[in-house]
Protein backbone atom coordinates (compact mmCIF):
# COMPACT_ATOMS: atom_id res chain seq x y z
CA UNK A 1 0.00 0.00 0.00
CA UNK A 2 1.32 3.45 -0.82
CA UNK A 3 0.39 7.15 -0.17
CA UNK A 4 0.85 10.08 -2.57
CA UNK A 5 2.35 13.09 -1.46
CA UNK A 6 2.40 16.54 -3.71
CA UNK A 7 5.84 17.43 -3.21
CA UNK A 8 5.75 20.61 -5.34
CA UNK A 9 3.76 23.70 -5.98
CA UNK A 10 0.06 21.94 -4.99
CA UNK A 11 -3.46 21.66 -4.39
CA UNK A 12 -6.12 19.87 -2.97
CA UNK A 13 -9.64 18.95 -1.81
CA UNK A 14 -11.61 21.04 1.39
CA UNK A 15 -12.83 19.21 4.53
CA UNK A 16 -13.67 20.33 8.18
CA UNK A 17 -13.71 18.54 11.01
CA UNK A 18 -16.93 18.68 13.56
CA UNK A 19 -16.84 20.86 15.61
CA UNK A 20 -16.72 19.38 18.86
CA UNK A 21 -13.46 18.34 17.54
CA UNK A 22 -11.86 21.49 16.65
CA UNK A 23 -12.68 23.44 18.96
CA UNK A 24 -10.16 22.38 21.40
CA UNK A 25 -7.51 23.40 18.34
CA UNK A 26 -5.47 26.28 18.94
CA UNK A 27 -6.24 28.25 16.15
CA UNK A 28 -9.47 30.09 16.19
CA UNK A 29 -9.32 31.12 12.48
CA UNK A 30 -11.73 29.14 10.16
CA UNK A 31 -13.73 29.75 7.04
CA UNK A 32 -16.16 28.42 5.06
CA UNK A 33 -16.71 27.45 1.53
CA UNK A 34 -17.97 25.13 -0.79
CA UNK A 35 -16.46 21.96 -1.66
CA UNK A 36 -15.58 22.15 -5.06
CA UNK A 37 -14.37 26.16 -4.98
CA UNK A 38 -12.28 25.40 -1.64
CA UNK A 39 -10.26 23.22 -3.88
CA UNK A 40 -9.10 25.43 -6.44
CA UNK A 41 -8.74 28.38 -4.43
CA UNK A 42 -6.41 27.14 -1.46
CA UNK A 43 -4.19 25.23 -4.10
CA UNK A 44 -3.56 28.63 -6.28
CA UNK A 45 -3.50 30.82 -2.64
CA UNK A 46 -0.79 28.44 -1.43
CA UNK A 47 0.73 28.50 -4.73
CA UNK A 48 1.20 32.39 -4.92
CA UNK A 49 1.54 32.78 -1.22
CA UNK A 50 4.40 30.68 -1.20
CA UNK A 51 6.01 31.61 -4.34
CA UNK A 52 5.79 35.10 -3.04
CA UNK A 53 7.74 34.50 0.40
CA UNK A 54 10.87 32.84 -1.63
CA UNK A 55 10.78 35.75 -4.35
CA UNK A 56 11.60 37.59 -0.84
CA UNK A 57 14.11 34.96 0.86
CA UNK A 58 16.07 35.04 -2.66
CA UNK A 59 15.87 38.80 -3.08
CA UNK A 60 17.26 39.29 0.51
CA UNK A 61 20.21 36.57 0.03
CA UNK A 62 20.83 38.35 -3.59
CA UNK A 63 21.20 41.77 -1.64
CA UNK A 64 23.09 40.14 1.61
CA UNK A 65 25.51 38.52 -1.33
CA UNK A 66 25.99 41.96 -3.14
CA UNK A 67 26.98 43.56 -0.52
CA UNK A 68 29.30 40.80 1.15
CA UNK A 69 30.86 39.66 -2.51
CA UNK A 70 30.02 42.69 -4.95
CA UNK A 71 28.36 40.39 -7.11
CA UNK A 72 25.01 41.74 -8.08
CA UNK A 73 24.27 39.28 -11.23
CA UNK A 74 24.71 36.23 -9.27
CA UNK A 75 22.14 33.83 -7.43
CA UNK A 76 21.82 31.13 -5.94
CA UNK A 77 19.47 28.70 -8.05
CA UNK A 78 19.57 25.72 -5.46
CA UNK A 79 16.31 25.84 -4.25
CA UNK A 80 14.22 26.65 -7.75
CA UNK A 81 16.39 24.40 -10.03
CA UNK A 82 14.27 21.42 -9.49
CA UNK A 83 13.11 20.26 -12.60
CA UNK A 84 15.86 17.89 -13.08
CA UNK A 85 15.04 16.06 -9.79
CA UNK A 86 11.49 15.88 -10.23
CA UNK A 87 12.34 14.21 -14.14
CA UNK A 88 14.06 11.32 -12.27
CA UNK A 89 11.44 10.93 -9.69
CA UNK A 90 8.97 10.32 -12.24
CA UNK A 91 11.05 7.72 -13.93
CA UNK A 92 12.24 6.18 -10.79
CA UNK A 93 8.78 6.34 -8.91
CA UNK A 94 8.17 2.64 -8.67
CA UNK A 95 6.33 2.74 -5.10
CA UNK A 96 2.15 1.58 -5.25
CA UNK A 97 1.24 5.43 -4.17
CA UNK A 98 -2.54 5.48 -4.53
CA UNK A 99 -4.49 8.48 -3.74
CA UNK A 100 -7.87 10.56 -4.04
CA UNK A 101 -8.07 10.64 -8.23
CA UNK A 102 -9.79 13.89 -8.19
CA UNK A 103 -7.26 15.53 -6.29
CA UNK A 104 -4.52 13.95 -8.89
CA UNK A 105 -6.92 15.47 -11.46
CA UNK A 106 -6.86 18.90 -9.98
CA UNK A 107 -2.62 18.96 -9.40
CA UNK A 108 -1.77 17.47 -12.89
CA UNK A 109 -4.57 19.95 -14.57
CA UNK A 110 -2.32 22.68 -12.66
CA UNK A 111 0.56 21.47 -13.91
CA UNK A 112 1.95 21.21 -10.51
CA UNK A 113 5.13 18.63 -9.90
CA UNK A 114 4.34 15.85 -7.73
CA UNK A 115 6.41 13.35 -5.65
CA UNK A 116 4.88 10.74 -4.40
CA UNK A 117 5.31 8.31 -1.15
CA UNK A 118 4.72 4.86 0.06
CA UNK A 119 2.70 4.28 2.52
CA UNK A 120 2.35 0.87 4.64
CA UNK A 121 -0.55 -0.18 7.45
CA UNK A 122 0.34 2.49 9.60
CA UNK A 123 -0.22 5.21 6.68
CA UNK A 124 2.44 7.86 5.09
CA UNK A 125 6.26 6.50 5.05
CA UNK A 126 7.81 9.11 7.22
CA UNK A 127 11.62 7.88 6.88
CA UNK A 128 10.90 7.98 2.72
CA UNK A 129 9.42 11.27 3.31
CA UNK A 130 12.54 12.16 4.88
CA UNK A 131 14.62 10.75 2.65
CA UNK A 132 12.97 12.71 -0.57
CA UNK A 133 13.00 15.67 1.28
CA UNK A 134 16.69 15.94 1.24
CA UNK A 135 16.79 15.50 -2.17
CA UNK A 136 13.57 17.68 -3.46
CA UNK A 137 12.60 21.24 -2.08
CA UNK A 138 9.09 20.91 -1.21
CA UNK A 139 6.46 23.93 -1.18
CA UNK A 140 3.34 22.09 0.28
CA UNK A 141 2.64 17.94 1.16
CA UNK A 142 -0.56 16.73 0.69
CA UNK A 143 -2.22 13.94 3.10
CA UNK A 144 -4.90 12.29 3.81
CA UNK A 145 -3.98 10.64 7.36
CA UNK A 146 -7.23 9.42 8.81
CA UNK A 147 -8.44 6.42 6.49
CA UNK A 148 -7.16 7.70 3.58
CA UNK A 149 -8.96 7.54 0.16
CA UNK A 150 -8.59 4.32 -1.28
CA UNK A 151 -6.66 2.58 1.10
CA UNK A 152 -8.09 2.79 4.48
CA UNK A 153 -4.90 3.22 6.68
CA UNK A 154 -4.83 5.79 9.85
CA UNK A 155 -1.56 7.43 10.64
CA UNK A 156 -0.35 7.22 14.07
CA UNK A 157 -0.02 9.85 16.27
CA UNK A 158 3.46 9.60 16.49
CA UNK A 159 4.01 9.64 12.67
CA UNK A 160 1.58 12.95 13.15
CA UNK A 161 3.63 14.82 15.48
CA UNK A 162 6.78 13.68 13.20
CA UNK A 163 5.14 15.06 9.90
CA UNK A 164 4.79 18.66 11.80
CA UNK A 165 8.74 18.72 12.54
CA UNK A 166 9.80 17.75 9.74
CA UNK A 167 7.74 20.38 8.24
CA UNK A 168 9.44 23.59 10.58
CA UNK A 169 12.54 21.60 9.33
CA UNK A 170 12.25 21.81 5.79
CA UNK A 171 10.11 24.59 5.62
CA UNK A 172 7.17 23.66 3.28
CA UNK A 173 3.12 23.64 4.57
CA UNK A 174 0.85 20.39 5.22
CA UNK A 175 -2.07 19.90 3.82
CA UNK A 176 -4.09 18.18 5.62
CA UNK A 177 -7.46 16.03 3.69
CA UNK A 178 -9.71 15.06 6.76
CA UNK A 179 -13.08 13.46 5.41
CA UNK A 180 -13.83 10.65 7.34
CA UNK A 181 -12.65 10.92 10.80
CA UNK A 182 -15.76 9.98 12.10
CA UNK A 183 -15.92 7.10 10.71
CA UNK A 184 -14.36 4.54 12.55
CA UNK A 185 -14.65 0.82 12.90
CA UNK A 186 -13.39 -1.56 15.47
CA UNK A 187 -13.62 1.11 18.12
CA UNK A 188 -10.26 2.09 17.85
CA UNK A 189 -8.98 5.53 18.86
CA UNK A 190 -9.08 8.08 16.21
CA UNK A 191 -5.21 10.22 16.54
CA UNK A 192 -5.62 14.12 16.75
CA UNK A 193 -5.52 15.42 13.61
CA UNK A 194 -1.66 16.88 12.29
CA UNK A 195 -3.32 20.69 12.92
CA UNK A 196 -3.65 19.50 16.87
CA UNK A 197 0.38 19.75 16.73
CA UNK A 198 0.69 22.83 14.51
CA UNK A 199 2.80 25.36 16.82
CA UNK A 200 3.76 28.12 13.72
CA UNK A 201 1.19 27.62 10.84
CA UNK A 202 2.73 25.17 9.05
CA UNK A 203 -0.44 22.96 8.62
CA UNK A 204 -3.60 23.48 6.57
CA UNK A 205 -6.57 21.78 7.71
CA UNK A 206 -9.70 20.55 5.47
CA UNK A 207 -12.53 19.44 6.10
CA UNK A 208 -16.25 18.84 4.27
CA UNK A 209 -19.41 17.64 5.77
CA UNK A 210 -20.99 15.95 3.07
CA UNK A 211 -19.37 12.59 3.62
CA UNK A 212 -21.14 12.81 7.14
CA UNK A 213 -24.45 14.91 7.07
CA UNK A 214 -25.51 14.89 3.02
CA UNK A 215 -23.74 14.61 -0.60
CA UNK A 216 -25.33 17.45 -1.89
CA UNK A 217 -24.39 19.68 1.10
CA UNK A 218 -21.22 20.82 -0.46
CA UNK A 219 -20.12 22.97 3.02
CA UNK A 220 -16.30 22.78 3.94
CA UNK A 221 -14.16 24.58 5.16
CA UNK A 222 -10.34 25.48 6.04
CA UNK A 223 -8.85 26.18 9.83
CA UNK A 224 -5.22 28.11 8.85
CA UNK A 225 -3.41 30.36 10.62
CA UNK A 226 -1.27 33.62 10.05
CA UNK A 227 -0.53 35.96 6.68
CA UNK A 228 -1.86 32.34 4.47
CA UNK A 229 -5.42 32.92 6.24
CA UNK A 230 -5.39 36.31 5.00
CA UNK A 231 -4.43 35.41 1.40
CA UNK A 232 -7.02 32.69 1.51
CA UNK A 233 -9.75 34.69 2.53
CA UNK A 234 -8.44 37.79 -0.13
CA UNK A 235 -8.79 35.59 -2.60
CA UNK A 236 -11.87 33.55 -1.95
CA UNK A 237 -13.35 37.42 -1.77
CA UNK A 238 -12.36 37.73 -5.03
CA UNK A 239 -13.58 34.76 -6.52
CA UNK A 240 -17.32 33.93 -5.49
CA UNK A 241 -17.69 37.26 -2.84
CA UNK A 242 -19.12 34.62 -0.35
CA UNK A 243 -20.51 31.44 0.13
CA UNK A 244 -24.20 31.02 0.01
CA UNK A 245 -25.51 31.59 3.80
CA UNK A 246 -28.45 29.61 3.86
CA UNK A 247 -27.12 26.19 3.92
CA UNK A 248 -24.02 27.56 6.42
CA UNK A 249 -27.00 28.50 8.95
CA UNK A 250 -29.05 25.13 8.64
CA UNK A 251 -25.78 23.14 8.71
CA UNK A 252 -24.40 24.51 12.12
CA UNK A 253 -27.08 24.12 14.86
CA UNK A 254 -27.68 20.71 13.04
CA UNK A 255 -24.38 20.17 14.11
CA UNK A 256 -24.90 21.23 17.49
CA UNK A 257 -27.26 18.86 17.63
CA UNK A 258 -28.12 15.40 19.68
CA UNK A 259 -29.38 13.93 17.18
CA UNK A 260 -26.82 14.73 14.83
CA UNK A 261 -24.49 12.41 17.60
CA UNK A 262 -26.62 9.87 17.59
CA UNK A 263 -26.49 9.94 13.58
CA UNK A 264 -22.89 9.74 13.61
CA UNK A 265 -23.40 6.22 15.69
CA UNK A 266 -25.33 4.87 13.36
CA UNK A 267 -23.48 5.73 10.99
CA UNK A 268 -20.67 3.85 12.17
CA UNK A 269 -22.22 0.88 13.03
CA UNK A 270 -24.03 0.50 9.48
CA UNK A 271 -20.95 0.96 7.18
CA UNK A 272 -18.96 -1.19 9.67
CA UNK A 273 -21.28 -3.61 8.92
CA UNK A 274 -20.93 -3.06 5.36
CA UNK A 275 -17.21 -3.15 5.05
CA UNK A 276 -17.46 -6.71 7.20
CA UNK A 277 -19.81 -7.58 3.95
CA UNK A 278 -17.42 -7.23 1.72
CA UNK A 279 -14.29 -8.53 3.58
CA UNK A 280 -16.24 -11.76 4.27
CA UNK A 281 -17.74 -12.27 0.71
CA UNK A 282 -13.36 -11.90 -0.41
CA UNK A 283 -11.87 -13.69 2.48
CA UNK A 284 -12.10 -17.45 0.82
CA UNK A 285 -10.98 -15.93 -2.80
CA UNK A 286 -6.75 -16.50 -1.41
CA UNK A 287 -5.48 -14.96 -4.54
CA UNK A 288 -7.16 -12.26 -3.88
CA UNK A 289 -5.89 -9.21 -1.62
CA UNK A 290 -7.97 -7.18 0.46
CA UNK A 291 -6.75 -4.11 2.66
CA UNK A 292 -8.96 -3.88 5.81
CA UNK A 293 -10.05 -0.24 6.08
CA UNK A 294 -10.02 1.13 9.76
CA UNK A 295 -12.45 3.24 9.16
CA UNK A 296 -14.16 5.44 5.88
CA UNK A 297 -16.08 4.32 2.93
CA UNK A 298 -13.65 2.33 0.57
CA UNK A 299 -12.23 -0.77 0.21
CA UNK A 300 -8.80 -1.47 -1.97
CA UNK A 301 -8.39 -4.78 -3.59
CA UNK A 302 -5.60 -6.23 -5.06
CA UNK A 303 -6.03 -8.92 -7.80
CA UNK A 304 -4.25 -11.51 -8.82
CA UNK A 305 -1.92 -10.83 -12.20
CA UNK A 306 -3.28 -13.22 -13.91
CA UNK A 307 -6.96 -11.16 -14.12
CA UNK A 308 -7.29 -9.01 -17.04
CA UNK A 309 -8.93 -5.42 -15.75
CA UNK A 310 -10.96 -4.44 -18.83
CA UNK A 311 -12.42 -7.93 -19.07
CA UNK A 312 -13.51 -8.07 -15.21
CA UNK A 313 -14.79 -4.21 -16.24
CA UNK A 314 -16.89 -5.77 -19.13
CA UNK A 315 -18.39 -8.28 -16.93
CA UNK A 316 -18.90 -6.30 -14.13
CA UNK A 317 -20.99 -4.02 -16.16
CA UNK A 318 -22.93 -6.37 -17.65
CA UNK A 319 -23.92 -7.61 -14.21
CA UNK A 320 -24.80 -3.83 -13.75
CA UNK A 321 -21.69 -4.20 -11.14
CA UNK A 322 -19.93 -0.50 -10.30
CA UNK A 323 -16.48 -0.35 -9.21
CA UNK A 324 -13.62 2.47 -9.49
CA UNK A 325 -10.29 0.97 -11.09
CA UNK A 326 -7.65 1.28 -9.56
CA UNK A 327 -5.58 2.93 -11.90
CA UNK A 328 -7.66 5.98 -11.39
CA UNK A 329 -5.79 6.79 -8.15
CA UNK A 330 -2.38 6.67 -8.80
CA UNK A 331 0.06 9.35 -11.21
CA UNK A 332 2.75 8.05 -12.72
CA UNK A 333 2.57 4.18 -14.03
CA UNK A 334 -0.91 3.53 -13.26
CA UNK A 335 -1.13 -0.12 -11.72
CA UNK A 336 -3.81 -1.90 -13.24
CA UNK A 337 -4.40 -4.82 -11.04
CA UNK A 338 -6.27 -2.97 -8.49
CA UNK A 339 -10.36 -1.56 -7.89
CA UNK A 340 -11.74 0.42 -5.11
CA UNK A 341 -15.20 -0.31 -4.20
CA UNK A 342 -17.52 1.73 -2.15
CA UNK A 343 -19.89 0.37 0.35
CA UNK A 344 -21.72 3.93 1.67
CA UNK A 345 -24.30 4.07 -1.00
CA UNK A 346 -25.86 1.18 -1.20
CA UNK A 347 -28.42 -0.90 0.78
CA UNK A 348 -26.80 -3.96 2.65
CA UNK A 349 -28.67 -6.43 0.84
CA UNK A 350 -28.20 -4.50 -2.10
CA UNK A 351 -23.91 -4.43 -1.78
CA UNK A 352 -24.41 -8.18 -0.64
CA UNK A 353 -26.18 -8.67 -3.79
CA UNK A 354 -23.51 -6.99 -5.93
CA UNK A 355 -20.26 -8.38 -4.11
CA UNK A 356 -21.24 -11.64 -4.54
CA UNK A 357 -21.73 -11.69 -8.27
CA UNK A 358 -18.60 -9.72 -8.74
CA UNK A 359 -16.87 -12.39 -6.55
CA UNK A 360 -18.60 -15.11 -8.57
CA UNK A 361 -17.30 -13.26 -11.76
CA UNK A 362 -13.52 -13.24 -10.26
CA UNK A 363 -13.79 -16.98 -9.47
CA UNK A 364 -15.43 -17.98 -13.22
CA UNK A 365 -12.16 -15.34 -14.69
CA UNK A 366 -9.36 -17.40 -12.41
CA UNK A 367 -11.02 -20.77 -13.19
CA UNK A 368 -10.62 -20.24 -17.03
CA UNK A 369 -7.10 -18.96 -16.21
């Protein structure tokens, strides 16, 4: 299992986190937007913000060297030369480093260079992080530590607290994609989200509600702190003037709200039950790999090689069977041999229903094989 990082000048997807579990955060500065517009502008507002700051750091270092050397036409191109490295990281990116396709979409469409990372059961690789960090100069990392989308795996609290120092460090902002916190299985302990450690503003937090309270909601927002919450909120000015009120006042005292607790337990408990659903219907197919998600609304499954994906597509749609491929999530050699499937939407005797024929159409495939 992997885990892809954005390395380079990047964007991403908008969550928030309930309430109740913010509120104990440190910074006090949040704002709200929709979903799809959060995206775009806190990608281009880091982007510029960013940019803007090392224009600075270089012009300083070119005026420090002027006047300590007397050269005025020389600079130091160490730290915006990068093109070369990010070339060989392409070609030597062999690591499985699947991750949420639409926010692949949104930093290739950019044109943004991205590095990505393994990740294992416990989440993000923090030594390769390291390592790549020594090699690359980073403007912004992008992860999804809590059941990330499509594996499933929860970084631990450790790793967490490791991510922010590494960060002050090497000088480059988190981004940190929270949608499904609240869901957990197994009653394990959910870790404090990265922002919980976040001393000097080095970590942007997202979060969206419509994973948890509605799909067509589309209310998130972003909890950031210093001059970067300021260019954020400039520019979202600038773009839609505001978000639409209306749904911002319904969604909050819902929020507030017993019954909105009491939602969040059942929740749980049904799409727990739905992920056991599918893990039981795979557990007797042993060439088959399945990663047990922790908590979200995705399963990852890894097939055997000798399963051809656009012939299990064919007869998974003509079974009027649903599933993303795998090579939708990941940037640089797409592998093939894996699918994602959702259990949130359907009923359970509706996703019984479907996982059984698509595990009766794996079986036929590896019998003719």
């Amino acid at each position: 299992m992997s885990f892809l990082i954005d390395l380079k000048f990047t964007i991403f997807r908008i969550d928030l986190k309930i309430w109740n579990r913010v509120k104990n955060m440190k910074s006090k500065k949040v704002v709200v937007f929709s979903e799809c517009g959060l995206l775009l502008l806190v990608s281009l507002s880091a982007f510029y913000f960013l940019n803007s700051e090392e224009n600075v750091r270089q012009k300083d270092q070119e005026s420090t060297n002027e006047a300590s050397n007397g050269k005025s036409n020389e600079s130091n191109l160490s730290s915006t030369n990068t093109g070369q490295q990010n070339e060989e990281t392409a070609e030597n990116n062999e690591d499985e480093s699947p991750c949420y396709g639409a926010a692949i979409d949104v930093f290739v469409n950019k044109g943004f260079q991205v590095v990505s990372i393994g990740v294992d059961e416990e989440g993000l690789k923090v030594d390769e992080l390291e390592d790549k960090l020594q090699v690359h100069q980073p403007k912004l990392l992008y992860v999804n530590p809590t059941f990330q989308n499509p594996t499933g795996t929860c970084m631990p609290e450790k790793s967490r607290k490791q991510l922010v120092e590494l960060a002050e460090m090497y000088h480059f902002l988190i981004l940190e994609d929270d949608s499904f916190s609240e869901v957990s299985f197994d009653n394990i302990t959910v870790p404090k989200p990265i922002k919980f450690f976040d001393k000097n503003g080095h970590v942007i937090y997202l979060k969206g509600f419509s994973k948890t309270t509605a799909p067509g909601i589309r209310i998130a927002a972003v909890i950031v702190d210093g001059v970067l919450f300021d260019w954020l909120y400039g520019t979202k000015a600038t773009m839609d003037i505001g978000s639409p009120l209306l749904p911002q006042k319904a969604l909050l005292p819902i929020l507030r709200t017993e019954r909105m607790k009491n939602h969040m337990e059942k929740l749980k408990i049904a799409l727990e039950l739905r992920r056991n659903t599918v893990l039981d219907a795979f557990k007797n197919l042993e060439e088959v790999m399945i990663y047990k998600p922790k908590g979200g609304l995705n399963a990852w499954i890894k097939l055997p090689s000798m399963i051809q994906p656009i012939k299990l597509q064919e007869a998974a749609r003509k079974n009027k069977i649903s599933y993303l491929p795998g090579s939708a999530c990941f940037l640089h050699e797409p592998k093939q041999h894996y699918i994602r499937i959702s259990y949130s939407y359907l009923s359970e005797h509706d996703l019984q229903v479907g996982i059984e024929k698509l595990v009766d159409i794996l079986q036929n495939m590896m019998k003719e094989m």
